[in-house]
C-alpha atoms as a PDB file:
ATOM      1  CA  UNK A   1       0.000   0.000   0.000  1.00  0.00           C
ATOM      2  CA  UNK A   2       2.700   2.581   1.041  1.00  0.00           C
ATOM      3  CA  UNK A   3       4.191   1.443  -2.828  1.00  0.00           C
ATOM      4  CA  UNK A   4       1.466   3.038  -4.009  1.00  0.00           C
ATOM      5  CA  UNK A   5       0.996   5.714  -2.148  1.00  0.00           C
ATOM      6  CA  UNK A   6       4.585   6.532  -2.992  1.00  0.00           C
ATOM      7  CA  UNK A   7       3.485   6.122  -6.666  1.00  0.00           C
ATOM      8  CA  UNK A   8       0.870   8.208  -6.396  1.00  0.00           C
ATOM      9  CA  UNK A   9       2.807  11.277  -5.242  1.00  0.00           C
ATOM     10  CA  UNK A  10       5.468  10.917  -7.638  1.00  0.00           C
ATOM     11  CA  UNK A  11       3.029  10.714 -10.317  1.00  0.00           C
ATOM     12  CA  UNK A  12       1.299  14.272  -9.000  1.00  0.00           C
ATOM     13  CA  UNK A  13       4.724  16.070  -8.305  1.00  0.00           C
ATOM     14  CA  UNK A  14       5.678  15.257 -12.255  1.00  0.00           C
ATOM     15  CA  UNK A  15       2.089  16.204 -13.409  1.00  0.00           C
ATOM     16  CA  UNK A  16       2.653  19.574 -11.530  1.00  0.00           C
ATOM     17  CA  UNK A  17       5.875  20.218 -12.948  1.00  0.00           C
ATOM     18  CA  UNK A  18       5.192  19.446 -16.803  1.00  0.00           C
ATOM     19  CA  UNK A  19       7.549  16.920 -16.671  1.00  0.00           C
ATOM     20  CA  UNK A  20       4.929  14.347 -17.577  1.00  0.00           C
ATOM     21  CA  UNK A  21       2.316  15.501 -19.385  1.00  0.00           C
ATOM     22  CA  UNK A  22      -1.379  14.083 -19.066  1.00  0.00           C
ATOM     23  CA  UNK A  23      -3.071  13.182 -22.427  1.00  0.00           C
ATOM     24  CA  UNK A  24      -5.277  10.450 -23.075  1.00  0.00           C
ATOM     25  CA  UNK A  25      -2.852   7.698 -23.569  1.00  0.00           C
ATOM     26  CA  UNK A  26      -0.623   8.538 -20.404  1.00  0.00           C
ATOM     27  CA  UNK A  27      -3.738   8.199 -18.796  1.00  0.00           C
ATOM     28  CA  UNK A  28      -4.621   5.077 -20.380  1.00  0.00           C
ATOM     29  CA  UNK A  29      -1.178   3.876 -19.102  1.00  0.00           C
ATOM     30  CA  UNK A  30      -1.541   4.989 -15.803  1.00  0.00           C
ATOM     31  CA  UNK A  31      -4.886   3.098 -15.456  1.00  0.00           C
ATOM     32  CA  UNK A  32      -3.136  -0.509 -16.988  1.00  0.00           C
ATOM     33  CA  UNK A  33      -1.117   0.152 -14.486  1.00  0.00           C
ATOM     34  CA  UNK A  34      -2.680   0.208 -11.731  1.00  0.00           C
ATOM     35  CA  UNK A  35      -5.324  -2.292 -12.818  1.00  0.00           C
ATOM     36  CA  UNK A  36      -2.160  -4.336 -13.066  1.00  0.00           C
ATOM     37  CA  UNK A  37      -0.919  -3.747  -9.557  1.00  0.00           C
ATOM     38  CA  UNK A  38      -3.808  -4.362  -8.160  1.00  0.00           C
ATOM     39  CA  UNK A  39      -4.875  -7.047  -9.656  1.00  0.00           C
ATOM     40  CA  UNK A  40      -1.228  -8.511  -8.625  1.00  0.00           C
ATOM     41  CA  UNK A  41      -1.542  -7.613  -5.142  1.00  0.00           C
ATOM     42  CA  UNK A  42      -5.125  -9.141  -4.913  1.00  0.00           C
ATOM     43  CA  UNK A  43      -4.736 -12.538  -6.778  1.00  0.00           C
ATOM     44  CA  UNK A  44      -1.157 -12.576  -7.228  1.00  0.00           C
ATOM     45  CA  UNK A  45      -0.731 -16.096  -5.410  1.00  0.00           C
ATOM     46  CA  UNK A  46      -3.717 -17.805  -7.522  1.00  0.00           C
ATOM     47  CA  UNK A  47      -2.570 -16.327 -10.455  1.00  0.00           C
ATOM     48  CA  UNK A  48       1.346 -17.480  -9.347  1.00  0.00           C
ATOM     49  CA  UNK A  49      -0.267 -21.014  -8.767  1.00  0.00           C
ATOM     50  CA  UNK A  50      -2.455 -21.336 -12.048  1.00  0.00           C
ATOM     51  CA  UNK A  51       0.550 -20.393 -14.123  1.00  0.00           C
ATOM     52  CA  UNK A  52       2.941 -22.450 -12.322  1.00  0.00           C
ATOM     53  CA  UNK A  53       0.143 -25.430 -12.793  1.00  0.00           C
ATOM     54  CA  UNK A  54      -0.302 -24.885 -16.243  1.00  0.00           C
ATOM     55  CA  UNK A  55       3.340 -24.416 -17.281  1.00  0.00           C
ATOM     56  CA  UNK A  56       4.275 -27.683 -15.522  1.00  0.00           C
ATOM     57  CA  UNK A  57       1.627 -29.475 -17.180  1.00  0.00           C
ATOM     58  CA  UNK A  58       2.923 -27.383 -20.915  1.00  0.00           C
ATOM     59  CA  UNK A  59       6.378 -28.819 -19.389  1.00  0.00           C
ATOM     60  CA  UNK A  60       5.021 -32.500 -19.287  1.00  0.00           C
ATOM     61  CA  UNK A  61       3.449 -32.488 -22.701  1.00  0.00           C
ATOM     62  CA  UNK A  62       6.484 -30.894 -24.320  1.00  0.00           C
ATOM     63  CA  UNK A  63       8.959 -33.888 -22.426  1.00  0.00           C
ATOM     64  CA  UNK A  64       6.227 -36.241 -23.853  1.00  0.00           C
ATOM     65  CA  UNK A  65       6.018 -34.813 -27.269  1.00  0.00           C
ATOM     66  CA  UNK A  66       9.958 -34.615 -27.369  1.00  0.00           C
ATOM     67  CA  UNK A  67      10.100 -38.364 -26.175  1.00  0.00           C
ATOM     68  CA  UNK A  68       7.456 -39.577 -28.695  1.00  0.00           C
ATOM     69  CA  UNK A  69       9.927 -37.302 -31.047  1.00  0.00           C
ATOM     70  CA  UNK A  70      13.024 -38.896 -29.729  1.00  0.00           C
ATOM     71  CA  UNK A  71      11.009 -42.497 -30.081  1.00  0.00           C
ATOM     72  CA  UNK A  72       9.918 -41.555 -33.949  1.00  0.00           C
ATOM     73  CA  UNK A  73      13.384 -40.354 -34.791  1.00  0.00           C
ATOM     74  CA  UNK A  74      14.916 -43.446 -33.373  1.00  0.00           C
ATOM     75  CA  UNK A  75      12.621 -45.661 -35.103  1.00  0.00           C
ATOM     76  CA  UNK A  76      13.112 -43.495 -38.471  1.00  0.00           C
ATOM     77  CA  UNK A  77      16.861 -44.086 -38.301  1.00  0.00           C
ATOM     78  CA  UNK A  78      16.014 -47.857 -37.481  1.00  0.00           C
ATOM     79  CA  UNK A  79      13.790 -47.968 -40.686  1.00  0.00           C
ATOM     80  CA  UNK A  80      16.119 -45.877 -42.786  1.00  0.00           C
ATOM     81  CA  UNK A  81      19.253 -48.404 -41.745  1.00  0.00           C
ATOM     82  CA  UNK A  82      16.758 -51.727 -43.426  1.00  0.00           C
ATOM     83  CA  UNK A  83      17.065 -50.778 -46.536  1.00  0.00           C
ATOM     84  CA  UNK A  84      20.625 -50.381 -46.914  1.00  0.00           C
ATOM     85  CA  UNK A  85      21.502 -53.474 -44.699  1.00  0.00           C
ATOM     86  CA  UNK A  86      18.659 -55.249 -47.549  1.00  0.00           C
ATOM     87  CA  UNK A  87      20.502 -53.379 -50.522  1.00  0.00           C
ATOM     88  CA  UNK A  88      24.071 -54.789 -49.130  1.00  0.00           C
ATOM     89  CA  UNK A  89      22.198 -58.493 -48.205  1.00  0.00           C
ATOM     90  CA  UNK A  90      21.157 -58.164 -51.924  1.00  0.00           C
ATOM     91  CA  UNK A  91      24.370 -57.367 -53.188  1.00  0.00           C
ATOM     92  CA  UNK A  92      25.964 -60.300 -51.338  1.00  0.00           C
ATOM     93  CA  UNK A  93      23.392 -62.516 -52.118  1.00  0.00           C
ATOM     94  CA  UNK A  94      23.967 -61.544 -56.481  1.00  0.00           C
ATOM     95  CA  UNK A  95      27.851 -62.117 -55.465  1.00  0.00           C
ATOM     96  CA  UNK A  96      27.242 -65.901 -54.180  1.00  0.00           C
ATOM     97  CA  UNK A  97      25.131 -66.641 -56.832  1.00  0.00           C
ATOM     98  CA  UNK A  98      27.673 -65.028 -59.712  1.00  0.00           C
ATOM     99  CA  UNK A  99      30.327 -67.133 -57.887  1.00  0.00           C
ATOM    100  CA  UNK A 100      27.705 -70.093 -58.034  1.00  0.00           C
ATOM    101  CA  UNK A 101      27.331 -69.899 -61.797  1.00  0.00           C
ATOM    102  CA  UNK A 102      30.630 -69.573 -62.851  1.00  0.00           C
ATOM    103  CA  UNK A 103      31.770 -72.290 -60.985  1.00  0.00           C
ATOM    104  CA  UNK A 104      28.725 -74.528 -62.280  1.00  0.00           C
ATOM    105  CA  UNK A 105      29.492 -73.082 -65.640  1.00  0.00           C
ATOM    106  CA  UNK A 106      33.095 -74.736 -65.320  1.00  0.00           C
ATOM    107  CA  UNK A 107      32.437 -77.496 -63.632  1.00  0.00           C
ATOM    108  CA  UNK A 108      28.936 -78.627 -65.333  1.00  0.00           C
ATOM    109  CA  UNK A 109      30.629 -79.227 -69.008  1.00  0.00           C
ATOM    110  CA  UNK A 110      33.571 -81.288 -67.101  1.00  0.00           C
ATOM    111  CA  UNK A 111      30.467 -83.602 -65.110  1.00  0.00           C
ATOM    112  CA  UNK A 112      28.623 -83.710 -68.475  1.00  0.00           C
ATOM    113  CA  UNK A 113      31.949 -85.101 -70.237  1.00  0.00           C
ATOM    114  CA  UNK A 114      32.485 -87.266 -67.427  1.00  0.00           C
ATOM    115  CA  UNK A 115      28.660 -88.683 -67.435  1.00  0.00           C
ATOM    116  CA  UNK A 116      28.756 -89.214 -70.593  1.00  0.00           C
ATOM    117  CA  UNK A 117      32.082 -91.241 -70.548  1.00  0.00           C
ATOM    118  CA  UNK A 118      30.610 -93.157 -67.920  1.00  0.00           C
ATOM    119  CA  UNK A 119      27.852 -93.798 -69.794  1.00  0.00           C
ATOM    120  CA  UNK A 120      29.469 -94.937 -73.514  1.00  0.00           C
ATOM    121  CA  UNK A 121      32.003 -97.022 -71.183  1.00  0.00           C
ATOM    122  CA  UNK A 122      29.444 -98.763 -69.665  1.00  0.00           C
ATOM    123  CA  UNK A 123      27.281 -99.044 -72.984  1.00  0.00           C
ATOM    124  CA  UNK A 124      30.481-100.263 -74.507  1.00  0.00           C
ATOM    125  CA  UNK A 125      30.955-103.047 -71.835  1.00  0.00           C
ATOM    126  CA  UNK A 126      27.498-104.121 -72.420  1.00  0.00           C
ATOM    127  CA  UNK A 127      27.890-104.250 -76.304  1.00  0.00           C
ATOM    128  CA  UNK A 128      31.740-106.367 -75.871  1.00  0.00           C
ATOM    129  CA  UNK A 129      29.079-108.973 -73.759  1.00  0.00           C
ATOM    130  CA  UNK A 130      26.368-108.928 -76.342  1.00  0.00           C
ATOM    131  CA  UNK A 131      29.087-109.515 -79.186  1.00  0.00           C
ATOM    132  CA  UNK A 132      31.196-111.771 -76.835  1.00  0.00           C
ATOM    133  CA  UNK A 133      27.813-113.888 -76.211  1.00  0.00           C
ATOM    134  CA  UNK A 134      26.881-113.458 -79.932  1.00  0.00           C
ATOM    135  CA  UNK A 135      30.182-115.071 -81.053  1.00  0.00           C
ATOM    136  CA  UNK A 136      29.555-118.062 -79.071  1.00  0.00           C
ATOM    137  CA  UNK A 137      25.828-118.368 -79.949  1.00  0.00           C
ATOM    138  CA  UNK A 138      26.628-118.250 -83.455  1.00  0.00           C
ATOM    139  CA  UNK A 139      29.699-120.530 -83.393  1.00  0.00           C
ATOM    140  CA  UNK A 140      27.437-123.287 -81.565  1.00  0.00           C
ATOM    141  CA  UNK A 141      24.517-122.352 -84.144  1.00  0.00           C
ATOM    142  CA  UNK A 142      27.329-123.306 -87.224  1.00  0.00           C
ATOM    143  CA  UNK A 143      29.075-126.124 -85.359  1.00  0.00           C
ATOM    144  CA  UNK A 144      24.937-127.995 -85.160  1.00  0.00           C
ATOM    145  CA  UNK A 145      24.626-126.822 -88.675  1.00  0.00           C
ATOM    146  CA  UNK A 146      27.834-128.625 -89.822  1.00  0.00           C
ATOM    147  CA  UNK A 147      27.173-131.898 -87.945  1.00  0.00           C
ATOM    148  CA  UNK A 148      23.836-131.434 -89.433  1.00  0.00           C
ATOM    149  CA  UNK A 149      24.651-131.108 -92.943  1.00  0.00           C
ATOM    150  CA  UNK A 150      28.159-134.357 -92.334  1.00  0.00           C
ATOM    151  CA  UNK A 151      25.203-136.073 -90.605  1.00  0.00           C
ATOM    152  CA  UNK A 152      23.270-135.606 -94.145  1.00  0.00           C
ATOM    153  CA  UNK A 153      26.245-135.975 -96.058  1.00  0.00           C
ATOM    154  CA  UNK A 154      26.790-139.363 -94.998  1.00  0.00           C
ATOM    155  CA  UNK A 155      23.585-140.646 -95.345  1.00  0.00           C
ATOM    156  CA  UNK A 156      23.023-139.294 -98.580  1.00  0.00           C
ATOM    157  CA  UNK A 157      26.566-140.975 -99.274  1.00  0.00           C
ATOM    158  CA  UNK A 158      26.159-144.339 -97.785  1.00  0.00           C
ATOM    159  CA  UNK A 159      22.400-144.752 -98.189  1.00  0.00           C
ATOM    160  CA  UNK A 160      21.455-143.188-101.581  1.00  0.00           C
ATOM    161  CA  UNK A 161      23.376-144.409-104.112  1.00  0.00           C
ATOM    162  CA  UNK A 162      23.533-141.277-106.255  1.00  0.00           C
ATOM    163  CA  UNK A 163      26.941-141.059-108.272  1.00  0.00           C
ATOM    164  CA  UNK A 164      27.817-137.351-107.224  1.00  0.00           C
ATOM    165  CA  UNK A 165      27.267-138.465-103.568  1.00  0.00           C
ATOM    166  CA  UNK A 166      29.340-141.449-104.151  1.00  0.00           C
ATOM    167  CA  UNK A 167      31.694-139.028-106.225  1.00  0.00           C
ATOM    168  CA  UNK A 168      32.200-136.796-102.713  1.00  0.00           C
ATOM    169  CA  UNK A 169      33.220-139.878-100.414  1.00  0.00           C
ATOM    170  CA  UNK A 170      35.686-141.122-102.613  1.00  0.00           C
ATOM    171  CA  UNK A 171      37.067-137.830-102.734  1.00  0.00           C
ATOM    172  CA  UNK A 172      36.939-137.470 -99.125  1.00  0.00           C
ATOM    173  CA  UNK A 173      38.408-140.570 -98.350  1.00  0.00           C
ATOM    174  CA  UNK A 174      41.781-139.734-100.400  1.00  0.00           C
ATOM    175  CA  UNK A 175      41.833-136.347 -99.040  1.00  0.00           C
ATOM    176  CA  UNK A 176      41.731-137.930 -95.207  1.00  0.00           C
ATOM    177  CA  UNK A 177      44.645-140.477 -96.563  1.00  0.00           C
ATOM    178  CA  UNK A 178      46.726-137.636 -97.882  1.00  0.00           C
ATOM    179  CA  UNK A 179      46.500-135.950 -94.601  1.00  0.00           C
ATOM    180  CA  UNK A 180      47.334-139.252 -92.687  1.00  0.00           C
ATOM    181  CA  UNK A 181      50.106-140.381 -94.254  1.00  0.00           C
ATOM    182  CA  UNK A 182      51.610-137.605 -96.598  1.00  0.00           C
ATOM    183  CA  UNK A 183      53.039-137.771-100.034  1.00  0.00           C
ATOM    184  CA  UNK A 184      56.574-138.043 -99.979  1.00  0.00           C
ATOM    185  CA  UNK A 185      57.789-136.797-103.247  1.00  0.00           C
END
């Protein structure tokens, strides 16, 4: 109270001397003022308290926005590091399967040369049986047909008395005497 008071006097002693002149918006200034003051010196503690409440609770919404910030960010970077840990996976992944085809492009005519050796030796093994067996087939096959056609031979020879029959056994006889005993000449 004595603040104003004190206020109040100062404010008449500079009116009175011209020093500061009263127009409409001094006095306008003077009444802000003192509405201020007063309105301080009143409700100064509730106002104090209200402001203090609501700038702690701005305070909390700001350390929650920042930590859903700091949260978003984090998870941004996380997001923004995928891709380029996929894009090096990728590249990786292109480099084992270049290495993979040249080496299967080396190795795959060597296997195919190698298969197929395998196979023409083993074809070739089977055909040496086949002919093997076919030689012996057909050399029992002619050995029956020759004791087949002497068996004829020498019946026709010794039981049909036709002259060129008779004709072959007297030629065969001398040839069978020439081998026993051999012309000395």
């Amino acid at each position: 109270m004595i603040n104003i008071l004190l206020i109040l006097f100062l404010f008449i002693f500079l009116s009175y001397k011209n020093i500061l002149l009263l127009n409409e918006e001094s006095l306008i200034l003077l009444c802000f003022i003192t509405f201020v003051s007063l309105i301080l010196n009143k409700f100064g503690t509730t106002i104090t308290t209200s402001l203090t409440s609501q700038s702690k609770n701005i305070e909390i919404v700001l350390k929650q926005s920042l930590e859903q910030f700091s949260t978003l960010l984090h998870k941004f970077l996380l997001l923004n590091q995928k891709p380029k840990k996929l894009i090096s996976k990728f590249h990786k992944l292109g480099d084992y399967y270049y290495n993979l085809v040249s080496v299967l492009g080396n190795k795959l005519p060597k296997y195919k040369e190698l298969q197929l050796n395998t196979a023409y030796k083993n074809r070739l093994v089977f055909l040496n049986k086949v002919e093997q067996q076919t030689i012996k087939l057909l050399a029992v096959i002619i050995v029956k047909k020759l004791a087949k056609i002497i068996k004829l031979k020498q019946f026709y020879s010794s039981n049909l008395k036709i002259n060129y029959f008779l004709c072959l056994k007297s030629i065969n006889l001398r040839e069978y005497i020439h081998l026993i005993i051999p012309n000395n000449k």
